[in-house]
N, C-alpha and C. Protein backbone atom coordinates (compact mmCIF):
# COMPACT_ATOMS: atom_id res chain seq x y z
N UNK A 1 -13.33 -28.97 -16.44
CA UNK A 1 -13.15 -28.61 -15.05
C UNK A 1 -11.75 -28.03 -14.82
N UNK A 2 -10.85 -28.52 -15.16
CA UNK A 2 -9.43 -28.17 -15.08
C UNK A 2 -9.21 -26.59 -15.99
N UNK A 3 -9.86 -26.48 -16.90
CA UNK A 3 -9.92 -25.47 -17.49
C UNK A 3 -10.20 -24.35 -16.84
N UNK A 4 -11.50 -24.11 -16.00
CA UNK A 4 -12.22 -23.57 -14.87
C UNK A 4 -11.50 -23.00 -13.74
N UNK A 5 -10.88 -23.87 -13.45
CA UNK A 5 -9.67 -24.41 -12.33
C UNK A 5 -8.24 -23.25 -12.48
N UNK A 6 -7.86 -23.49 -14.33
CA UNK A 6 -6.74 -22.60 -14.46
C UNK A 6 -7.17 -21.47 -14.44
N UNK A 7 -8.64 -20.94 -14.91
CA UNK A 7 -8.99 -19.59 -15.25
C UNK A 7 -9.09 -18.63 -13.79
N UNK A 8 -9.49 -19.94 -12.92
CA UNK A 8 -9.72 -18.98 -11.53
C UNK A 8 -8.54 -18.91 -10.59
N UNK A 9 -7.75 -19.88 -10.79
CA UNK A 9 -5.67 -19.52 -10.50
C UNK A 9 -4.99 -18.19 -11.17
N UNK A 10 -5.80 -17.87 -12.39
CA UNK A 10 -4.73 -16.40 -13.24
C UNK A 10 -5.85 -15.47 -12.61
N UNK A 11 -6.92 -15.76 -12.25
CA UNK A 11 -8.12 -14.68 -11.60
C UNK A 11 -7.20 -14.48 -10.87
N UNK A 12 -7.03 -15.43 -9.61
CA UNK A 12 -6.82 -14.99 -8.10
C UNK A 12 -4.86 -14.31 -8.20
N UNK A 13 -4.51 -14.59 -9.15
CA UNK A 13 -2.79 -13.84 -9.27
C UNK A 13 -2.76 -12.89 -9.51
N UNK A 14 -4.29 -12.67 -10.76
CA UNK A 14 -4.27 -10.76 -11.66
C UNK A 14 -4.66 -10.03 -10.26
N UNK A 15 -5.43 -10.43 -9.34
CA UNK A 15 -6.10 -9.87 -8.22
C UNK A 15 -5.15 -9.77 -7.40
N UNK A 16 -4.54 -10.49 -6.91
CA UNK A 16 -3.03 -10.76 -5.94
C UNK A 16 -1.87 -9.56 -6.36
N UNK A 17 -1.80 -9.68 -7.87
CA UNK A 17 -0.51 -8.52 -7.94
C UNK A 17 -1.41 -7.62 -8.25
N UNK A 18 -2.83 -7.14 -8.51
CA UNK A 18 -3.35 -5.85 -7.68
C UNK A 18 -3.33 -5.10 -7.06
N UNK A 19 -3.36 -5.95 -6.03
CA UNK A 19 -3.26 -5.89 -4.34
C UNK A 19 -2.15 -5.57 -4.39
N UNK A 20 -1.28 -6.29 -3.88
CA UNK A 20 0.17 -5.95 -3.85
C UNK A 20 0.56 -4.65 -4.74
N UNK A 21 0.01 -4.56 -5.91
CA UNK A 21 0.41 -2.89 -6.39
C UNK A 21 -0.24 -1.74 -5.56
N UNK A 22 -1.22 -2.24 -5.46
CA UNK A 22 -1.89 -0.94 -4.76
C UNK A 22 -1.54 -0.98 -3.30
N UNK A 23 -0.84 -1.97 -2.25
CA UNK A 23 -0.19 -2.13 -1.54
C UNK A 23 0.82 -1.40 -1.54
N UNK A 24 1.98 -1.71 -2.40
CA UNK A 24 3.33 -1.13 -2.70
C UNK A 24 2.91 0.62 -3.04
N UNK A 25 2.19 0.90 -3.94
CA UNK A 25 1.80 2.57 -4.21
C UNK A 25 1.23 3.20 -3.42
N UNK A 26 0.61 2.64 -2.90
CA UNK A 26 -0.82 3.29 -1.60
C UNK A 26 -0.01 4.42 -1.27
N UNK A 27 1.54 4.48 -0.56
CA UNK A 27 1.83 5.82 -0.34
C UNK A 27 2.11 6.93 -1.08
N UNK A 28 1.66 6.52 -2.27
CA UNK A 28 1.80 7.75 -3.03
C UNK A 28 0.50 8.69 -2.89
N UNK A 29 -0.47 7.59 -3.07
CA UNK A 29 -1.77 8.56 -2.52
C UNK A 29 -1.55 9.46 -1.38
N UNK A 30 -0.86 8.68 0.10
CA UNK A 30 -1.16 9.54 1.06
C UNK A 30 -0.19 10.88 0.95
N UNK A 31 1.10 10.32 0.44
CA UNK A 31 2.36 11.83 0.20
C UNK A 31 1.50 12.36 -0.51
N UNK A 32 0.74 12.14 -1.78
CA UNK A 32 0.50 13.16 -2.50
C UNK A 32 -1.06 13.94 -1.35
N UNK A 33 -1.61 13.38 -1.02
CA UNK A 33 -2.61 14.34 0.10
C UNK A 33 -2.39 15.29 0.74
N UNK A 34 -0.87 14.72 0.86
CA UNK A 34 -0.25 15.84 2.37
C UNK A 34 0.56 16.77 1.67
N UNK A 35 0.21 16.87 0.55
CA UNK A 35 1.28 17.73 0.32
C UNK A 35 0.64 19.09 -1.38
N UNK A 36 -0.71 18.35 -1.59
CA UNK A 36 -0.90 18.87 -2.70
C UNK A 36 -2.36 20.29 -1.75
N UNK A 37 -2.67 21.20 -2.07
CA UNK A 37 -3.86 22.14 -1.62
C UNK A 37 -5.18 21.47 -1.94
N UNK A 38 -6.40 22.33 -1.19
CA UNK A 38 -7.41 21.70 -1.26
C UNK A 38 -8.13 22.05 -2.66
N UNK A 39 -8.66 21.88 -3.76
CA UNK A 39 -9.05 22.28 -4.78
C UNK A 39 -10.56 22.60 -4.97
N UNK A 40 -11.22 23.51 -5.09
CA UNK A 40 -12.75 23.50 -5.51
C UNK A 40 -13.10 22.39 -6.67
N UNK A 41 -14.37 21.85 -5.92
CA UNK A 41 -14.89 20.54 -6.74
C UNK A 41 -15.32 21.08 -7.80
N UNK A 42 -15.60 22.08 -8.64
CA UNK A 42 -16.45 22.36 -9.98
C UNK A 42 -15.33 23.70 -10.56
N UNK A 43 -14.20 23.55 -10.29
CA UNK A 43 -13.02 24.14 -10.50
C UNK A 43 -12.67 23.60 -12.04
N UNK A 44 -13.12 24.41 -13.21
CA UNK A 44 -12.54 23.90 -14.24
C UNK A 44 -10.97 22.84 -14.79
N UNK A 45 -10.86 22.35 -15.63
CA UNK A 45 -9.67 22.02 -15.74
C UNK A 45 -9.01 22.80 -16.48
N UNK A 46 -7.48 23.02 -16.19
CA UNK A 46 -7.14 24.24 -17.02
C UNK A 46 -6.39 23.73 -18.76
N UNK A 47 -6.33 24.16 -19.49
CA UNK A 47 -6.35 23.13 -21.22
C UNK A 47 -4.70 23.56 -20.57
N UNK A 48 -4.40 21.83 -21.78
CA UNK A 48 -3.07 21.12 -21.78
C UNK A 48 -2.23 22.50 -22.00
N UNK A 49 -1.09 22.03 -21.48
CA UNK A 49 0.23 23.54 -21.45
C UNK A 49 0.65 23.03 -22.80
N UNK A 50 0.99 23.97 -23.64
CA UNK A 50 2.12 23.76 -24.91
C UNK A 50 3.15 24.66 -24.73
N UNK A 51 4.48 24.48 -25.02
CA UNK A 51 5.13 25.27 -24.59
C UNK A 51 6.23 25.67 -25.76
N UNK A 52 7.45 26.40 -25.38
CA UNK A 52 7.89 27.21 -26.54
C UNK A 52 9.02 25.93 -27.52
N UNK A 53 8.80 26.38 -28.66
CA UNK A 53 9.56 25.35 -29.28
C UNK A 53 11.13 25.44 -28.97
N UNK A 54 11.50 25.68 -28.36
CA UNK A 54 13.06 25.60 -27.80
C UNK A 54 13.08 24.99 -26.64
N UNK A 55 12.15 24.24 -25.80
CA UNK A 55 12.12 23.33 -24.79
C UNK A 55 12.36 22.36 -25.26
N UNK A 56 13.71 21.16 -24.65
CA UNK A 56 13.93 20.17 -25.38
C UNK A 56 13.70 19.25 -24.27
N UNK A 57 13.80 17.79 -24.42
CA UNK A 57 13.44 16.78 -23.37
C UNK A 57 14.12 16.55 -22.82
N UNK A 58 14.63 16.15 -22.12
CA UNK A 58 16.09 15.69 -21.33
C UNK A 58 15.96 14.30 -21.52
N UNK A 59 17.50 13.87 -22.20
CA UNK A 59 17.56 12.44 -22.02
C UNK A 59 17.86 12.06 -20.86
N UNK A 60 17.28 10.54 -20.55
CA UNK A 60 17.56 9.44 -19.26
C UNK A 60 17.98 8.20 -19.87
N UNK A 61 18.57 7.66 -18.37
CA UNK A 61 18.64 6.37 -18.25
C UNK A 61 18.15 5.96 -17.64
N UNK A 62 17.17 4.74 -17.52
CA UNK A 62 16.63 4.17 -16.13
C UNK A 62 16.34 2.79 -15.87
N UNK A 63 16.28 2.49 -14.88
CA UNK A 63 16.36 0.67 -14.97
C UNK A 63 15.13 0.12 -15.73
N UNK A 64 14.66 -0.66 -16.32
CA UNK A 64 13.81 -1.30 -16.68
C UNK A 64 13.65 -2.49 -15.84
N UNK A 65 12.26 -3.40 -16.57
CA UNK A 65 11.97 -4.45 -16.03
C UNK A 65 12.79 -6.12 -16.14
N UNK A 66 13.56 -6.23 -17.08
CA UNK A 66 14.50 -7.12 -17.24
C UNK A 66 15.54 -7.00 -16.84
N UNK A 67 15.67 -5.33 -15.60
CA UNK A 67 17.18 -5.62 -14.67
C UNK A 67 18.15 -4.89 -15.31
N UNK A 68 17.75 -4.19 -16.46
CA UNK A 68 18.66 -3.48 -17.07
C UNK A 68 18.44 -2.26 -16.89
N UNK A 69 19.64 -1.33 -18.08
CA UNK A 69 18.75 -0.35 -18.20
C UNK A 69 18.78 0.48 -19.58
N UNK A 70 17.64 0.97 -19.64
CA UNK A 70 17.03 1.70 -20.68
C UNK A 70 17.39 3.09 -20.75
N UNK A 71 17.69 3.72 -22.03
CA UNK A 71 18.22 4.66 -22.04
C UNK A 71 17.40 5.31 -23.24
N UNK A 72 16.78 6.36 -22.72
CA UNK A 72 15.74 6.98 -23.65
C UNK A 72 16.15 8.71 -24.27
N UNK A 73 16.45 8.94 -25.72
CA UNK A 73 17.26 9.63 -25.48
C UNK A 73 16.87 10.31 -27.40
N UNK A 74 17.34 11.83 -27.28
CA UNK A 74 16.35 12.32 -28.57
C UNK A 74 18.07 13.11 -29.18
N UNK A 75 17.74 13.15 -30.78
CA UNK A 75 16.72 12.59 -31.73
C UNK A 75 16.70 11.15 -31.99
N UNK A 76 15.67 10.92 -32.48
CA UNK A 76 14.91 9.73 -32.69
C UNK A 76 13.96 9.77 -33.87
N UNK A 77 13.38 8.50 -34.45
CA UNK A 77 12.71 8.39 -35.98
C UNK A 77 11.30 8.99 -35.51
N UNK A 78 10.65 8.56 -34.25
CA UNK A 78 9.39 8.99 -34.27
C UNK A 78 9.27 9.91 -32.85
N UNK A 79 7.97 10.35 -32.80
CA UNK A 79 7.56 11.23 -31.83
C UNK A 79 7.39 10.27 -30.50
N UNK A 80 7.48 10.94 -29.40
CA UNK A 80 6.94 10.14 -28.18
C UNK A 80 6.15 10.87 -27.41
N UNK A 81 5.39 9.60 -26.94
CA UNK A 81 4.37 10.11 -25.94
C UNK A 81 4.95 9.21 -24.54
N UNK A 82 5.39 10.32 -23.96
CA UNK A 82 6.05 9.64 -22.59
C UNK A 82 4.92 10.35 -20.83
N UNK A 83 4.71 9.07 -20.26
CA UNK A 83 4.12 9.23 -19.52
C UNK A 83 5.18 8.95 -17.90
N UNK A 84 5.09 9.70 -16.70
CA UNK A 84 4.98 9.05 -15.54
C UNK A 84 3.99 8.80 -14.67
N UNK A 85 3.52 7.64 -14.44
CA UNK A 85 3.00 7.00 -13.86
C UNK A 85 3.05 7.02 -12.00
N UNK A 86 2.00 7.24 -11.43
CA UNK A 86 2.09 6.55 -9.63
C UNK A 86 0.70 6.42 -9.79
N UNK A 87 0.15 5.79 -8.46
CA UNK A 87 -0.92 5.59 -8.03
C UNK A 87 -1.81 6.17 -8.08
N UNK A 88 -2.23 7.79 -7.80
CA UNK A 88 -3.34 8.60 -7.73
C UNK A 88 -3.22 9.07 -9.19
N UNK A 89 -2.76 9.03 -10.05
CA UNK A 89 -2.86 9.28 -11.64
C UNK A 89 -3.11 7.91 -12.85
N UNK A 90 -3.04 6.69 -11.97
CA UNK A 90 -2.71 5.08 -12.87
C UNK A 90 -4.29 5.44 -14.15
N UNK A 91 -5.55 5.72 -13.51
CA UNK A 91 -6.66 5.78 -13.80
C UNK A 91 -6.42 6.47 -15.64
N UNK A 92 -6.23 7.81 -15.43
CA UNK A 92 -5.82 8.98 -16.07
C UNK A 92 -5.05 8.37 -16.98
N UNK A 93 -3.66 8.07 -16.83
CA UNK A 93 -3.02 7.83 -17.63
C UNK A 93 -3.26 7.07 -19.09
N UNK A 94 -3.81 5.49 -17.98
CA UNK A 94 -4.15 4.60 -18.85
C UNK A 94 -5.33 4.99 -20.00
N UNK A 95 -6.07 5.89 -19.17
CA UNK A 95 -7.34 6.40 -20.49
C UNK A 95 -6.70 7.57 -21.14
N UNK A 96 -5.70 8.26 -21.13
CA UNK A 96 -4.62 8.92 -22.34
C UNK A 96 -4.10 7.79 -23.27
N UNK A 97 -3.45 7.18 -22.56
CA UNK A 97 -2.60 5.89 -23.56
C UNK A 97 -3.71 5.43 -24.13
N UNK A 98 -4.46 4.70 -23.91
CA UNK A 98 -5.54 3.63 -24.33
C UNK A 98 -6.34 4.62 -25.73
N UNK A 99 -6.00 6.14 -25.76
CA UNK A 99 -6.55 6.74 -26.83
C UNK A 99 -5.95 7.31 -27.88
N UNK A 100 -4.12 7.25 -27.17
CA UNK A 100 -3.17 7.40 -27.82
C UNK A 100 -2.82 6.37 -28.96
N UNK A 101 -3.03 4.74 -28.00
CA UNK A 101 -2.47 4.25 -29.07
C UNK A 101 -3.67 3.70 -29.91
N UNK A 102 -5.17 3.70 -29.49
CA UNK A 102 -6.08 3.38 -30.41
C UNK A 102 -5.71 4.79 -31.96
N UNK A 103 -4.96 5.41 -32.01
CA UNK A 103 -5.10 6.78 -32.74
C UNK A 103 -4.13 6.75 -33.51
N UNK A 104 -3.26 6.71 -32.98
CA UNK A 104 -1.75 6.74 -33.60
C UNK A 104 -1.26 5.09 -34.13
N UNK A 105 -1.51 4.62 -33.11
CA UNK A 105 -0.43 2.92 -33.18
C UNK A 105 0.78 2.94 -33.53
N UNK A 106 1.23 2.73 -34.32
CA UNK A 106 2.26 2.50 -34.08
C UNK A 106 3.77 3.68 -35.00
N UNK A 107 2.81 4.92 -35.35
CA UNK A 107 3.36 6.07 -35.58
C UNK A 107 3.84 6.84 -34.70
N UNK A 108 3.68 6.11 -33.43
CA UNK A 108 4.55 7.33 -32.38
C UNK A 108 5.25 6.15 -31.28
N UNK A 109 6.29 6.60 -31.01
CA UNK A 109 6.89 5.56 -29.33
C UNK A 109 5.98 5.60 -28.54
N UNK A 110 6.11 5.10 -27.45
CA UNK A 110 5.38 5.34 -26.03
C UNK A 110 6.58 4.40 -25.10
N UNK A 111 6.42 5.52 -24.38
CA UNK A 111 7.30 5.13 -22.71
C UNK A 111 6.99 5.57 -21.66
N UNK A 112 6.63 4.66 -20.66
CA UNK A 112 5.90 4.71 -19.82
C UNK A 112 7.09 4.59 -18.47
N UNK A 113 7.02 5.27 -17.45
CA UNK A 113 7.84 5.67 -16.59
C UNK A 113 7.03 5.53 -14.90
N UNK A 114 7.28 4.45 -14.35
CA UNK A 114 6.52 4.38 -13.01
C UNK A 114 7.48 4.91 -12.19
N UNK A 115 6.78 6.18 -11.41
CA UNK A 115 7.26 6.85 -10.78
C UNK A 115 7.26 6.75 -9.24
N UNK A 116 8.46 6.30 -8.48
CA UNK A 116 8.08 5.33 -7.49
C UNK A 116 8.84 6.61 -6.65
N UNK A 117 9.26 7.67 -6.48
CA UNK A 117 9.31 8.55 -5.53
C UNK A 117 9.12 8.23 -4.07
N UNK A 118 7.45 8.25 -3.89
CA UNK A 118 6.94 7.86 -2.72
C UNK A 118 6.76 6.65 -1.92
N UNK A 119 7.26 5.86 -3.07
CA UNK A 119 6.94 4.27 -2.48
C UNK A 119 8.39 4.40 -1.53
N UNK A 120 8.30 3.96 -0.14
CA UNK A 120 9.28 3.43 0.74
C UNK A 120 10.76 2.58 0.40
N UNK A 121 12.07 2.62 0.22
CA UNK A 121 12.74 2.16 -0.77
C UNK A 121 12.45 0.48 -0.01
N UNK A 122 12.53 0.35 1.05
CA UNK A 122 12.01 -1.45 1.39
C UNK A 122 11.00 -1.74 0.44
N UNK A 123 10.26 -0.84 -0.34
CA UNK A 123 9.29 -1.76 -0.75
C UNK A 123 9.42 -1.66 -2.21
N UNK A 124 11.06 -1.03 -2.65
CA UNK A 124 10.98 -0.91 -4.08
C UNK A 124 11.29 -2.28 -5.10
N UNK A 125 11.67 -3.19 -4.66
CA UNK A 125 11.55 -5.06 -4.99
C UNK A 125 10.54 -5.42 -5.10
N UNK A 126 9.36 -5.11 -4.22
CA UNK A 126 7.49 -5.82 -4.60
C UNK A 126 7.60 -4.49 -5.62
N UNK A 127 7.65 -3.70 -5.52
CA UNK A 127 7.10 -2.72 -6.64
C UNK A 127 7.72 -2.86 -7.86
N UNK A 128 8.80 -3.65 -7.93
CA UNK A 128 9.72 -3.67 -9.32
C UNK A 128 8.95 -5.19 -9.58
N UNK A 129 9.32 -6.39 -8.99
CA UNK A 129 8.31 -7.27 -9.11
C UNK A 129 6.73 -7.03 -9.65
N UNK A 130 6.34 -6.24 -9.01
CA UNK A 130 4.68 -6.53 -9.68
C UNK A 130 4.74 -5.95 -10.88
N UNK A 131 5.64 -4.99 -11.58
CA UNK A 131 5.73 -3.92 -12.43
C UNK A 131 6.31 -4.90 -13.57
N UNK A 132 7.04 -5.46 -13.36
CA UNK A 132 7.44 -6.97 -14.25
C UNK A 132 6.33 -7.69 -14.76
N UNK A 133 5.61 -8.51 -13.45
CA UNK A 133 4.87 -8.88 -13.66
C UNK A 133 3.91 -8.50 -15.04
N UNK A 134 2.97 -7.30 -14.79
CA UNK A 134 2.15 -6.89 -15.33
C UNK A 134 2.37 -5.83 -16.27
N UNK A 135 3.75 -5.10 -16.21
CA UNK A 135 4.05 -3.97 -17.59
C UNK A 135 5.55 -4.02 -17.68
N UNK A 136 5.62 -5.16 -18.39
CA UNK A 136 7.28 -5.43 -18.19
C UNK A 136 8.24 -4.23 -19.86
N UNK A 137 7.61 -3.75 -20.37
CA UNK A 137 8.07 -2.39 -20.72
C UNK A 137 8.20 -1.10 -20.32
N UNK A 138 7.40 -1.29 -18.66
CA UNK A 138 7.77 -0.10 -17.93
C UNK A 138 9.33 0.36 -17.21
N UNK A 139 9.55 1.61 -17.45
CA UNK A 139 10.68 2.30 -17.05
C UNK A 139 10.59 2.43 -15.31
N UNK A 140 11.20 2.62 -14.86
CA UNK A 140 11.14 2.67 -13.13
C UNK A 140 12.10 4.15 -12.58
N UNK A 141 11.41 4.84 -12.12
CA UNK A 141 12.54 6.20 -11.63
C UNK A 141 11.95 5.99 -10.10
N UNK A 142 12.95 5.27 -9.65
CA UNK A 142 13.01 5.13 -7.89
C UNK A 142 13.55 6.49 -7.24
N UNK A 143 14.08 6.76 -7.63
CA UNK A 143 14.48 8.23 -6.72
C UNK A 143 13.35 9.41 -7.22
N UNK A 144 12.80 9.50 -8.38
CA UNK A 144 12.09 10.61 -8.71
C UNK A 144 12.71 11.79 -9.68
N UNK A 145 13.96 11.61 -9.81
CA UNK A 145 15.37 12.47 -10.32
C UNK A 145 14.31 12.94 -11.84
N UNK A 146 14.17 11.92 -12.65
CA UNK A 146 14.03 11.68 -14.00
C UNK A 146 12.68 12.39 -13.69
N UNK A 147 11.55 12.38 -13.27
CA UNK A 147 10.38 13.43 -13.01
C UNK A 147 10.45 14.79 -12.40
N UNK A 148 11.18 14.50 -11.41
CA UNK A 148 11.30 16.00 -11.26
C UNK A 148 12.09 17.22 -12.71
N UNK A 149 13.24 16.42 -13.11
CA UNK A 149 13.40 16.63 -14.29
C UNK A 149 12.53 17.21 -15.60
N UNK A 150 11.29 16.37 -15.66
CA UNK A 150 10.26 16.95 -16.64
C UNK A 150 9.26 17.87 -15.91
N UNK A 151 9.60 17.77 -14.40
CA UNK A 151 8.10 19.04 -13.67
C UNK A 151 7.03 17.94 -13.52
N UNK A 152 7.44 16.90 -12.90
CA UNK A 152 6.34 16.47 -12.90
C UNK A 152 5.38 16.57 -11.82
N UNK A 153 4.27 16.68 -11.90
CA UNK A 153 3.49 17.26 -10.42
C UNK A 153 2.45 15.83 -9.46
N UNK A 154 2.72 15.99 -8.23
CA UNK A 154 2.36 15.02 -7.99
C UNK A 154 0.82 14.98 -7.37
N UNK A 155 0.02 13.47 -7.85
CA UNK A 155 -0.96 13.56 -8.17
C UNK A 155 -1.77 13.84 -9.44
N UNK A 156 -1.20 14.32 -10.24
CA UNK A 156 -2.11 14.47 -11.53
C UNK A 156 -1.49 13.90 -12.30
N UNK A 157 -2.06 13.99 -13.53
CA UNK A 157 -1.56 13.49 -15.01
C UNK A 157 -0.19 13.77 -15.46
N UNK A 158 0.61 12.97 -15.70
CA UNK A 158 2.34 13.78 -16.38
C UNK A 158 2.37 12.93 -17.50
N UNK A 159 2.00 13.64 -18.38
CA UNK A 159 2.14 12.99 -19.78
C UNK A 159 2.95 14.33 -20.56
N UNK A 160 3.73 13.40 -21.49
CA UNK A 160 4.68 14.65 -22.16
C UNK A 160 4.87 14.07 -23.94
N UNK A 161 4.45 14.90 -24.71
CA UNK A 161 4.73 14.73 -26.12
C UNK A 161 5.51 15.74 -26.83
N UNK A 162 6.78 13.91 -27.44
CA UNK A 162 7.66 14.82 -27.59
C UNK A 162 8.17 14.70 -29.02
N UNK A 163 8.61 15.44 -30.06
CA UNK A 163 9.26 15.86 -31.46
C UNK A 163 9.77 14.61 -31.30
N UNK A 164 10.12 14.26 -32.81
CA UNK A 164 11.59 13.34 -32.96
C UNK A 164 12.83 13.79 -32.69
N UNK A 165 12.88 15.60 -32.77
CA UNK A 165 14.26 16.41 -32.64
C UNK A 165 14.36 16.18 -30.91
N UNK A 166 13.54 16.10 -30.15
CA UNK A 166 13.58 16.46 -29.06
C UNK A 166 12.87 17.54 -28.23
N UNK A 167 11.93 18.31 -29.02
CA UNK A 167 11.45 19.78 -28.59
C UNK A 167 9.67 18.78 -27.60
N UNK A 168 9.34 19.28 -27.02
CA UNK A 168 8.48 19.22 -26.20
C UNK A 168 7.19 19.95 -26.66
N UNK A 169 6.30 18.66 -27.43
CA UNK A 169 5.44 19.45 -27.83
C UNK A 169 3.81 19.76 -26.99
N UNK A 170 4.07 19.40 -25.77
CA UNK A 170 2.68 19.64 -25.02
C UNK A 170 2.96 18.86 -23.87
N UNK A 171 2.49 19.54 -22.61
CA UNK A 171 2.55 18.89 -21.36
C UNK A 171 1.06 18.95 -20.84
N UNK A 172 1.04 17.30 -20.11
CA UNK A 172 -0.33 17.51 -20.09
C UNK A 172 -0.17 16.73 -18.67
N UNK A 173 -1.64 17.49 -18.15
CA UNK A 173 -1.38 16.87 -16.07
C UNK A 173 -2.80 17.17 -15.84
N UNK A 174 -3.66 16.59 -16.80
CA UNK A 174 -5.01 17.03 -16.08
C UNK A 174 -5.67 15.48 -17.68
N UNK A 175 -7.09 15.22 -16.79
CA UNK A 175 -7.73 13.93 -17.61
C UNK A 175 -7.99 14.43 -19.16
N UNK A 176 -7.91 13.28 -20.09
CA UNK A 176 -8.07 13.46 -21.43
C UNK A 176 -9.84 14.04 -21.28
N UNK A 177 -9.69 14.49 -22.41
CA UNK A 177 -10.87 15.24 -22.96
C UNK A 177 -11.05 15.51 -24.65
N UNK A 178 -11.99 15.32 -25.00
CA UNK A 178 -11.81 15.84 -26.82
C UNK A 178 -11.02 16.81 -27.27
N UNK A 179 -11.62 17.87 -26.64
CA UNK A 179 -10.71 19.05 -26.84
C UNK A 179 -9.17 19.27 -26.78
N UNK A 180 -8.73 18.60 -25.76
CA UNK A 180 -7.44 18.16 -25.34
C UNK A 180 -6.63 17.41 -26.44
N UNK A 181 -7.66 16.43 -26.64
CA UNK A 181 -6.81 15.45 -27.90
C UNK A 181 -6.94 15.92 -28.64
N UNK A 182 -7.67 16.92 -29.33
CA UNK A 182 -8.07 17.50 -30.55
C UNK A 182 -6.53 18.37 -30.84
N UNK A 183 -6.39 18.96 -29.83
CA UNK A 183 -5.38 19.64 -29.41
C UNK A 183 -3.91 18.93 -30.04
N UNK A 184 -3.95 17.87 -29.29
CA UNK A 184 -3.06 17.18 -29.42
C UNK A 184 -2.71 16.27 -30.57
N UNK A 185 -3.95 16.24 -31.47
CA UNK A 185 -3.71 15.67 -32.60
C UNK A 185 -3.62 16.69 -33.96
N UNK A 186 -3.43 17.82 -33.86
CA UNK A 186 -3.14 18.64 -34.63
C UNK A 186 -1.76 19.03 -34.64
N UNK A 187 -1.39 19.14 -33.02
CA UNK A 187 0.28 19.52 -33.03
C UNK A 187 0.97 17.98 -33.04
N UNK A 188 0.69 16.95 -33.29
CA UNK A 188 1.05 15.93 -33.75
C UNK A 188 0.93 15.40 -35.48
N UNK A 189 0.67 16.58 -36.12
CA UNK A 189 0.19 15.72 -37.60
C UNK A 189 1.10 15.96 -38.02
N UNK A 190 2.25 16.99 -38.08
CA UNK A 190 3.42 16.85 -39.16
C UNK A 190 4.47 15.63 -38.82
N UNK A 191 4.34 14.71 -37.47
CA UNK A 191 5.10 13.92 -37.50
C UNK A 191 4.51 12.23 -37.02
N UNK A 192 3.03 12.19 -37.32
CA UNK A 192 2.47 10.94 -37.36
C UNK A 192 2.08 10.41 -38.89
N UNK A 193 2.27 11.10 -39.76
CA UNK A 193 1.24 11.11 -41.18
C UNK A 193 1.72 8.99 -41.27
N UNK A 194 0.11 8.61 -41.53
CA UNK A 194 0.26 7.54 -41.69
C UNK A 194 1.44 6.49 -42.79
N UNK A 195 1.94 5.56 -41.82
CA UNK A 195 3.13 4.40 -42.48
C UNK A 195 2.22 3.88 -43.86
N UNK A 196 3.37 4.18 -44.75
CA UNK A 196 2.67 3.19 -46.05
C UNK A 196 3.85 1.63 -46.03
């Protein structure tokens, strides 16, 4: 019974800082409404941007979830797949990552960047809180500085893969697809070849 008891206490908390996330983000949905055009529903998606090999990443610093801060910054031993994160893209993202790292593991970084732009700054403490809570390796860009920085567009996908040198090897702002990853796992093979 007590067992029962604990399982439906971590139910009702995973559900609670839910809420409260989608509480704290909700305005990203509505900024991004008011501000993005209306799109045709059967409007293809357009394939991932790759861009010229002399685009390099820009290093940051940014607070993390233990109050510090993180400083992410190229060259580096492996490739990264760096994402920013808000509300009307959380969906998207997570099914990029979730195929990234079933693929790669642990041959490439990943840094994940919640992009709190739109969230109200009163409410950037529940949003750093729940972000602890539940992805306490997430990066936090409260002002937006560090996204606007990479182009990031709001509302869609901002995922960015990047060299160990630093060069920018594909920007991507629209949902995974085969083709896409196919894509993406070809201009990724000279610097994932499996760890012995």
């Amino acid at each position: 019974m007590k067992r029962a008891a604990g399982s439906l206490k971590r139910a009702r908390r995973s559900a609670s800082a839910g809420f409260v996330l989608a509480l704290v983000l909700a305005p990203l949905t509505f900024a991004d409404e008011a501000i993005q055009k209306p799109q045709p529903q059967d409007a293809p998606s357009p394939p991932p941007s790759t861009v010229t090999a002399t685009e390099k990443a820009p290093n940051f610093t940014l607070p993390n979830a233990q109050d510090g801060l993180t400083r992410v910054k190229w060259p580096r031993a492996k490739a990264v797949f760096l994402t920013f994160g808000e509300q009307a893209s959380q969906v998207a993202i997570q099914a990029w990552s979730a195929r990234m790292r079933e693929h790669f593991g642990t041959r490439l970084d990943y840094v994940g960047v919640a992009w709190l732009q739109s969230v109200p700054e009163s409410m950037h403490p529940a949003a750093a809180a729940v972000i602890k809570a539940s992805h306490p390796d997430v990066l936090m860009d409260k002002s937006g500085s560090c996204a606007a920085r990479y182009g990031c567009k709001a509302g869609a996908v901002n995922a960015y893969v990047v060299a160990p040198d630093g060069t920018i090897l594909m920007r991507i702002h629209e949902t995974i697809t085969d083709e896409a990853f196919a894509k993406l796992t070809e201009l990724l093979a000279p610097y994932t070849k499996s760890e012995k």
